[in-house]
Protein backbone atom coordinates (compact mmCIF):
# COMPACT_ATOMS: atom_id res chain seq x y z
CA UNK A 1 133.61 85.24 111.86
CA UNK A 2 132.94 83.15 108.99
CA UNK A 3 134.52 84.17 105.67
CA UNK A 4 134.08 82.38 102.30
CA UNK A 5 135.96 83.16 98.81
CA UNK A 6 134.21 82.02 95.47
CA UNK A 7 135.90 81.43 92.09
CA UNK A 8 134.08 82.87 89.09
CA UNK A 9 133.35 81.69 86.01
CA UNK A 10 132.18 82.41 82.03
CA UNK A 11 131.81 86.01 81.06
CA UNK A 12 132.78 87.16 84.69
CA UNK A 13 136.23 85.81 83.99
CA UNK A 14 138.64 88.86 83.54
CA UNK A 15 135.93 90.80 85.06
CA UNK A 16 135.97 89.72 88.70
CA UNK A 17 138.59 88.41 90.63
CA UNK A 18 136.66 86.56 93.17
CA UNK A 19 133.31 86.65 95.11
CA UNK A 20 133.29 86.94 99.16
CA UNK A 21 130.94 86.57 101.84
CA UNK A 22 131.70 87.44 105.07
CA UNK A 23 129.36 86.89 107.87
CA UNK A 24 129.58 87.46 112.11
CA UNK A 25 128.15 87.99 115.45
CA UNK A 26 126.85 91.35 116.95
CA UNK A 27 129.33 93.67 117.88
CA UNK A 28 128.02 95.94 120.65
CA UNK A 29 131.24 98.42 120.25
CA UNK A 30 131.99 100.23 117.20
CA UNK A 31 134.86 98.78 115.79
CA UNK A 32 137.22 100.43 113.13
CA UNK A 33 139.83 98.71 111.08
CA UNK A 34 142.65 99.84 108.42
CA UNK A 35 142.12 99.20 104.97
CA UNK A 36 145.17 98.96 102.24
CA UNK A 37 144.62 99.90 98.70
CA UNK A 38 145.16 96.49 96.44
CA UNK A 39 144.43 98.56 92.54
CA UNK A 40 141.22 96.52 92.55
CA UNK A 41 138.04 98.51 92.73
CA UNK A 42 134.75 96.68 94.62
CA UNK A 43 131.79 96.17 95.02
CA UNK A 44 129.71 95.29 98.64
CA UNK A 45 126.05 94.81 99.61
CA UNK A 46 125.27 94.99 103.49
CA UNK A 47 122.38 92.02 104.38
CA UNK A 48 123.14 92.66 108.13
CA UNK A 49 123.78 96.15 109.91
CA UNK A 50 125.96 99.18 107.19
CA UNK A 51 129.10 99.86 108.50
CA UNK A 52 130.89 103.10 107.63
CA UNK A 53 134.45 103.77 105.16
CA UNK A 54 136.16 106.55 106.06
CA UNK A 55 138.93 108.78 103.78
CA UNK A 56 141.53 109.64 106.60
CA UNK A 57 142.78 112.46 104.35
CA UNK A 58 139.97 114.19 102.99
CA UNK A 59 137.67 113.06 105.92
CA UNK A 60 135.18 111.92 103.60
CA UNK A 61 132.78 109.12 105.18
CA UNK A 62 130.73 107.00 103.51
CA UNK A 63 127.99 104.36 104.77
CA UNK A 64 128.72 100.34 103.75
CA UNK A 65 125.46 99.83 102.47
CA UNK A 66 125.40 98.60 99.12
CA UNK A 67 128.17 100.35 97.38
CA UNK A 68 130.72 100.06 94.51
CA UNK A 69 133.94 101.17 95.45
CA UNK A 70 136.66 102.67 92.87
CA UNK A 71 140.24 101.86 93.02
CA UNK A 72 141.72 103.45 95.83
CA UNK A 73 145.06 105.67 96.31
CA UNK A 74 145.61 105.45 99.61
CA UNK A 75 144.42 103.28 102.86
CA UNK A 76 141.16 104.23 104.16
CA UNK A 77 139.22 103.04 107.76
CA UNK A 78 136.23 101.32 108.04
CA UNK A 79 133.73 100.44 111.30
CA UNK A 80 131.18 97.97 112.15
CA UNK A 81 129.01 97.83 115.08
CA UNK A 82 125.61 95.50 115.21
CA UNK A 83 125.89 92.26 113.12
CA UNK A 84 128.08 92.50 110.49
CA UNK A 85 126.99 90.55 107.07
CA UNK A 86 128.10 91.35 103.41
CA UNK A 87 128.23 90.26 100.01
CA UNK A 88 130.61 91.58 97.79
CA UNK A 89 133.63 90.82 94.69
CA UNK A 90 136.77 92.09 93.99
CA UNK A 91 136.86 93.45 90.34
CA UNK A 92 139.47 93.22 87.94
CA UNK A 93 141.93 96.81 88.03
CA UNK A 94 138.99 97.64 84.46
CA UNK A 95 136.29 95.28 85.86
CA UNK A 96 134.03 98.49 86.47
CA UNK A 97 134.25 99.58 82.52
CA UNK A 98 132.90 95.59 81.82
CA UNK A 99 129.66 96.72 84.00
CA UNK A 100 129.25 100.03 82.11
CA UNK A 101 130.42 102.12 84.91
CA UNK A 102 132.85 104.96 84.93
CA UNK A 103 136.72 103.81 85.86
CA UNK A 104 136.22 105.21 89.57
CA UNK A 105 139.11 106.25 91.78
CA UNK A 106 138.90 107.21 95.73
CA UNK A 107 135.13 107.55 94.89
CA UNK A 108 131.73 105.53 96.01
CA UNK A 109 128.68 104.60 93.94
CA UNK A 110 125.68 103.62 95.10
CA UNK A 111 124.31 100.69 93.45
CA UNK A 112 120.94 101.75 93.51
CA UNK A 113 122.45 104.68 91.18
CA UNK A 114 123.89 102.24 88.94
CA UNK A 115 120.76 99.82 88.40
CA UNK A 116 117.85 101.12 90.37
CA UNK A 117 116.29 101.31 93.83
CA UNK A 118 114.16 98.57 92.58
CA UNK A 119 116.58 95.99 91.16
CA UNK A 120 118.67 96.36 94.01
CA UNK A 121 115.85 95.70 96.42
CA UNK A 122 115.30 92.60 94.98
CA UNK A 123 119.03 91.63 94.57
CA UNK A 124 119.08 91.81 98.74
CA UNK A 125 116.01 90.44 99.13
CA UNK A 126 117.62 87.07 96.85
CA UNK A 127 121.10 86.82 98.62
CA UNK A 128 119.50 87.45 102.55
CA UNK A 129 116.99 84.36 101.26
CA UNK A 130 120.19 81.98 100.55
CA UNK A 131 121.81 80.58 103.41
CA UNK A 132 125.71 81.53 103.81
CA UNK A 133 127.69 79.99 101.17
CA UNK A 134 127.44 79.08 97.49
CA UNK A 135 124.34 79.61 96.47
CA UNK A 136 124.23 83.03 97.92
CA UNK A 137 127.28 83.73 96.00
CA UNK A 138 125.46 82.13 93.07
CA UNK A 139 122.86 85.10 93.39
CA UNK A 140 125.57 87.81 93.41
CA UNK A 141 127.21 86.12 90.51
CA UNK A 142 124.30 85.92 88.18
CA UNK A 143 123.61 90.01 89.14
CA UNK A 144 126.51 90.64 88.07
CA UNK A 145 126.52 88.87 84.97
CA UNK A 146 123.32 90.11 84.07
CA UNK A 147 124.84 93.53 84.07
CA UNK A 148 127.51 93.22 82.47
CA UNK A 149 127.78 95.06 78.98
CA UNK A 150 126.40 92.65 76.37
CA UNK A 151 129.70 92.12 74.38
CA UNK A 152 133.14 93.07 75.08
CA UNK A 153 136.00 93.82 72.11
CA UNK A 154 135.61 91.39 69.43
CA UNK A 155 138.76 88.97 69.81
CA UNK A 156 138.20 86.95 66.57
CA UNK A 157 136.68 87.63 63.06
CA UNK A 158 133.97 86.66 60.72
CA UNK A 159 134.84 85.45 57.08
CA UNK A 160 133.40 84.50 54.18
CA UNK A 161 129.23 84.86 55.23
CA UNK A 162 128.11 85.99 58.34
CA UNK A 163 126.69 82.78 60.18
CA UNK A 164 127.89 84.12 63.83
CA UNK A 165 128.75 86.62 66.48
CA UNK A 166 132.80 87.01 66.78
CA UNK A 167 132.90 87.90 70.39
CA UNK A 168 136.11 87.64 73.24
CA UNK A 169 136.30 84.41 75.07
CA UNK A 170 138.13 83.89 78.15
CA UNK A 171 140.97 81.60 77.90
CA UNK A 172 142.62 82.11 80.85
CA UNK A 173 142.02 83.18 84.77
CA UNK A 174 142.30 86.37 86.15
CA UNK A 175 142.90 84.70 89.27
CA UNK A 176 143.77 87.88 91.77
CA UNK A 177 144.86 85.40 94.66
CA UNK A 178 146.66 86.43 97.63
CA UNK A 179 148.84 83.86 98.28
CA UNK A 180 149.97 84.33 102.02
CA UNK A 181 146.86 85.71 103.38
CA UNK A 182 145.96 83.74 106.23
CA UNK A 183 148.12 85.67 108.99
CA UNK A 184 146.82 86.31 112.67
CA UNK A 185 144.55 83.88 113.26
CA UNK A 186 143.65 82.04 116.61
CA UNK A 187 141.70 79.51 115.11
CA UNK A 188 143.25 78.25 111.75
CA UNK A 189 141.19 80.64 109.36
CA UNK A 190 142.31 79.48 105.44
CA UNK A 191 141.61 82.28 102.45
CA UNK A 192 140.09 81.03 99.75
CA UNK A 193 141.50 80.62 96.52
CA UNK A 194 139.70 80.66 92.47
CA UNK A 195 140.43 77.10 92.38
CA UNK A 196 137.93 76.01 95.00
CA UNK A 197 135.64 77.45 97.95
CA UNK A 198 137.60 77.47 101.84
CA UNK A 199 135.79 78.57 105.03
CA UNK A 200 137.43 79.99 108.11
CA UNK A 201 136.31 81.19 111.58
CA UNK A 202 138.37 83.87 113.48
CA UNK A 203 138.53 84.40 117.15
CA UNK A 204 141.39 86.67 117.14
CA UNK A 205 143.24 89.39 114.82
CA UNK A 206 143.24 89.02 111.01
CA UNK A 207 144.92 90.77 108.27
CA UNK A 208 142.67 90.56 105.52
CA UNK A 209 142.76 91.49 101.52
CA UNK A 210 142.13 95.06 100.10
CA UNK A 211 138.74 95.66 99.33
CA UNK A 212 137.68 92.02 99.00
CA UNK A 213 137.67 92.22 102.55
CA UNK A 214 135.88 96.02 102.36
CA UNK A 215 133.21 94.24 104.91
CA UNK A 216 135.55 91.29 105.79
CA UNK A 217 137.87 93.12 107.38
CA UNK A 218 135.68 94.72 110.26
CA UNK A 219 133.15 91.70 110.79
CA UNK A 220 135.22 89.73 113.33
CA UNK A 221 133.59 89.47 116.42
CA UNK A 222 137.10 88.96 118.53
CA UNK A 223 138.97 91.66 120.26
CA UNK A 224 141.48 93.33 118.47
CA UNK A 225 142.02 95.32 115.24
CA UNK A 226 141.54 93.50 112.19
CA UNK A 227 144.22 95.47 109.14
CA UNK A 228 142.77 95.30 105.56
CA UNK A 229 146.07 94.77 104.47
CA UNK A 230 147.25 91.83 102.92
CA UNK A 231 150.98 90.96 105.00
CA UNK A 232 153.12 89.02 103.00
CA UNK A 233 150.89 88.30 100.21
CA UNK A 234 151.45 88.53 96.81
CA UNK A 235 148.77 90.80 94.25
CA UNK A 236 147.02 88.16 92.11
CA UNK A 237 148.62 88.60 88.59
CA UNK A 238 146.35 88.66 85.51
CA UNK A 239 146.40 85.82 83.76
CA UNK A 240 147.17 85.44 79.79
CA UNK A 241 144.08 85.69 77.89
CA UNK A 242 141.73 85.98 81.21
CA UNK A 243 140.56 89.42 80.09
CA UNK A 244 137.30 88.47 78.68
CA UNK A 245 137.11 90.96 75.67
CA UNK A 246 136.19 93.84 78.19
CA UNK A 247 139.54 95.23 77.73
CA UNK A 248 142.24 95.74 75.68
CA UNK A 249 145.03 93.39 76.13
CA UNK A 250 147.75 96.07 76.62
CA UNK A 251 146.08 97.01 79.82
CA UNK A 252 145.96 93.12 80.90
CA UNK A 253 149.87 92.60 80.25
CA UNK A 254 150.61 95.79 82.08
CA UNK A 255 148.54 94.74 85.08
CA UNK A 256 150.15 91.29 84.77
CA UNK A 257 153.88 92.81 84.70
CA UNK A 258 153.36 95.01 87.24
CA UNK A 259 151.84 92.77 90.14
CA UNK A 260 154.07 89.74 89.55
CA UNK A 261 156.65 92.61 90.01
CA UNK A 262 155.11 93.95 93.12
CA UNK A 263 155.46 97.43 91.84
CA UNK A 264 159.08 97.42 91.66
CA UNK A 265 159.24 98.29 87.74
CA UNK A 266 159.84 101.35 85.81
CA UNK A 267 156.90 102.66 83.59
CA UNK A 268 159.30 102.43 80.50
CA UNK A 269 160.27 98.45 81.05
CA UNK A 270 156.11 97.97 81.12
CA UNK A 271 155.82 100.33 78.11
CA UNK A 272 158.50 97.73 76.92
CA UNK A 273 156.71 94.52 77.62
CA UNK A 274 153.80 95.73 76.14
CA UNK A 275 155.11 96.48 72.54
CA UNK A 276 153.32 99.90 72.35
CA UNK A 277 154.46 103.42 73.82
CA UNK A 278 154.20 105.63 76.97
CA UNK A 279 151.50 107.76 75.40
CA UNK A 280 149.12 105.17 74.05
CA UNK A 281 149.67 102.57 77.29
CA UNK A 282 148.64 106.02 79.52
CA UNK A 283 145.78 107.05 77.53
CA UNK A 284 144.30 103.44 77.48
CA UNK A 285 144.85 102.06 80.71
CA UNK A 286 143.81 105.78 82.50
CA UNK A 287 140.45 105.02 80.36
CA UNK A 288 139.63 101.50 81.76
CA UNK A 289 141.40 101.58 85.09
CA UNK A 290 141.13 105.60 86.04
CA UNK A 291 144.68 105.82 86.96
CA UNK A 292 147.93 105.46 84.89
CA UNK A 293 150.38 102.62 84.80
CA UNK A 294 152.89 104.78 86.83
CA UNK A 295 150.45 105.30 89.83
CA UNK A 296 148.82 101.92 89.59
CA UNK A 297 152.86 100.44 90.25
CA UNK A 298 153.08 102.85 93.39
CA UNK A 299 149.96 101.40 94.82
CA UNK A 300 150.61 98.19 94.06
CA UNK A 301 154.32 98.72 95.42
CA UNK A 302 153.00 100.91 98.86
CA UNK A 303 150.78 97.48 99.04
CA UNK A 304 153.58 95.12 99.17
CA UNK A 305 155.53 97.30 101.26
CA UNK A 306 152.86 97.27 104.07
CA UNK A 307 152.13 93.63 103.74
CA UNK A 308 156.07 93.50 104.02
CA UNK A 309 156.56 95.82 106.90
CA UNK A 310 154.09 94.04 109.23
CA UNK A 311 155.61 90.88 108.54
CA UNK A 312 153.11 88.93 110.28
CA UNK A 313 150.00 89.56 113.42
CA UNK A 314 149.48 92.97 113.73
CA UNK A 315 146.94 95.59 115.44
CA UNK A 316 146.15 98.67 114.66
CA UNK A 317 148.78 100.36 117.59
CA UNK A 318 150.87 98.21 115.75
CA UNK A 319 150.79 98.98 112.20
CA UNK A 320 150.95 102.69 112.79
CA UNK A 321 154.37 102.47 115.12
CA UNK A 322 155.52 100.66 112.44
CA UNK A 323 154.75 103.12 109.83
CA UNK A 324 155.81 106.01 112.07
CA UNK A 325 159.28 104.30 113.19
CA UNK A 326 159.93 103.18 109.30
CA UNK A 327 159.06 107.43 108.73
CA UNK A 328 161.93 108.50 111.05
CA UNK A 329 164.03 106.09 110.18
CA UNK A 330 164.03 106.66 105.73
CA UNK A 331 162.36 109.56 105.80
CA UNK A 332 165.23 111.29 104.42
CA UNK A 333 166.73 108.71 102.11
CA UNK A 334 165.95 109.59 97.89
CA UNK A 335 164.56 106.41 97.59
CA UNK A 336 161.77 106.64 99.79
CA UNK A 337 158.83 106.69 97.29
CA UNK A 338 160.94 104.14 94.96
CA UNK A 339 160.09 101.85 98.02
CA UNK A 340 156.85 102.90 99.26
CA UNK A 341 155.21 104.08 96.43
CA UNK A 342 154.36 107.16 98.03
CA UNK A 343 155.76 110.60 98.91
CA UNK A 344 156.98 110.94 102.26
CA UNK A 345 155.12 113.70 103.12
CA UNK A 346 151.57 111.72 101.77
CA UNK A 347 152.86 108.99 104.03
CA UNK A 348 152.54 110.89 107.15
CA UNK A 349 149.40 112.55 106.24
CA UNK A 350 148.09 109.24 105.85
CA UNK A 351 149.40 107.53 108.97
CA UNK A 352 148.56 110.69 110.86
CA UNK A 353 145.12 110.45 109.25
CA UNK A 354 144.44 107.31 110.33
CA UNK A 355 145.70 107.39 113.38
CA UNK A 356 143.04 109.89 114.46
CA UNK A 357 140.45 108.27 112.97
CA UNK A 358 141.90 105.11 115.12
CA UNK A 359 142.50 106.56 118.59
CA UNK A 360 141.49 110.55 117.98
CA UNK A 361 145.26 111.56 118.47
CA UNK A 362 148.38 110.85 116.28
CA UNK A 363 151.10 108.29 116.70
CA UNK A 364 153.22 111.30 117.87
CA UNK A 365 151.12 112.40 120.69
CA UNK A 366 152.14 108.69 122.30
């Protein structure tokens, strides 16, 4: 499998996190793989054969064929089968609101509903003409761009006579690395970072980012399961003055405080960082990121807990006896959704739901 990560630049900056490309081989069997909610919605465009998300809890299922994905709430499963090849980014927690689109949350948009069966025709017919790597990034870049709203917030003023537009600039990076990524490999894959373009192959299992690996995740052409989780790794934090006018900068530092906390915070000490109360942080960051701060922690928290719990190579028989033997062994303690980020009731939904999506039984059937 070859996967590629691409920095972004200019107005995309506090927008988009990164750009990916992921690209392998046929795979004759249907494979499925578990995907971990990061708080970053998504965007991917299939240029090979769709694959298929699937809600484990609802039992919702979707097709992978060009798609924007809203922040999710809980881990979802996605399959492959035939040659697997996708463009796609990872948004910003608000990047959606930057593109014009509704703040979406366990929910899939079409992107032929967002800018036409005709635009997005030609947007595949540009990326399959690049070869895999930068320039077809390049293409996805500039499609984004092009749609993005055509000014964000004003960030500075205009005085004395009006000889310009005040518009936001980005000053800093919203970088949204995951630092630790690169776990399960056979073959030395690397994970790219914003600060320059790295390639890997994979023969064997890989743990790959939340929704930046929404295609990445299930194009390996090894045996084994490849978890959309990201073990060990740490959110990307929002950068100071990386949000690119788009959105308000209370919602920026509350992102920021949150992930370099991993979740572990109190909605009053990020009410506190942010100068500004409970009721105006809710209203504003529910507007541009669909959830509130308080939810946004638990996902980012149930994220890091994962990551944490695997602690390294995992399949999918794997992850769930993990999650099942962590279940029976906390399941009682208070504290459980101060450390998971979830209920413990919505944690064996979840792990039940995917495990019959996985293997059409649950863990406790084994």
């Amino acid at each position: 499998m070859g996967y590629q990560r691409f920095p972004v630049a200019g107005r995309l900056r506090g927008v988009v996190e990164h750009v990916w490309l992921v690209e392998s081989g046929v795979l004759v069997e249907e494979r499925r793989e578990i995907l971990i909610p990061n708080g970053r919605p998504g965007l991917a465009v299939a240029l090979g054969d769709a694959g298929t998300r699937h809600d484990p809890v609802r039992g919702i299922e979707w097709v992978n064929t060009a798609s924007v994905f809203g922040v999710m709430t809980r881990p979802q499963v996605i399959g492959q089968v035939g040659r697997s090849s996708y463009a796609g980014v990872e948004f910003t927690p608000w990047g959606l609101g930057a593109c014009g689109l509704p703040a979406l949350v366990d929910e899939v948009l079409p992107i032929a509903e967002w800018v036409g069966a005709e635009a997005l025709a030609e947007l595949v017919g540009e990326l399959r003409a690049e070869a895999f790597g930068e320039a077809r990034a390049g293409r996805l870049t500039n499609f984004l761009t092009n749609h993005l709203k055509t000014t964000g917030p004003a960030t500075g003023s205009a005085t004395g006579t009006a000889t310009g537009t005040a518009t936001g600039s980005a000053t800093g990076a919203a970088t949204g690395t995951t630092t630790g990524t690169t776990i399960g490999t056979t073959t030395g894959t690397a994970t790219g970072t914003t600060t320059g373009t790295t390639t890997g192959t994979t023969t064997g299992t890989t743990i790959g980012a939340a929704t930046g690996a929404t295609a990445g995740a299930t194009a390996g052409s090894a045996s084994g399961t490849t978890i959309g989780a990201t073990a060990g790794a740490t959110i990307g934090s929002v950068g100071r003055g990386g949000l690119g006018g788009f959105v308000p900068e209370v919602v920026g530092e509350a992102v920021r405080v949150v992930d370099e906390l991993r979740g572990r915070v109190a909605v009053a000490e990020v009410v506190a960082a942010c100068g500004t109360s409970y009721s105006t942080l809710y209203r504003v960051f529910k507007k541009c990121v669909g959830i509130g701060p308080k939810q946004y922690a638990e996902i980012i928290r149930f994220y890091d807990f994962v990551g944490g719990l695997l602690g390294g190579p995992a399949d999918a028989a794997a992850i769930l006896a993990a999650l099942h033997g962590y279940y029976d062994q906390a399941h009682a303690a208070r504290d459980f959704k101060r450390y998971t980020g979830v209920s413990a009731s919505d944690f064996v939904a979840v792990r039940d739901g995917i495990a019959a999506l996985m293997h059409g039984r649950s863990v406790q059937d084994e």
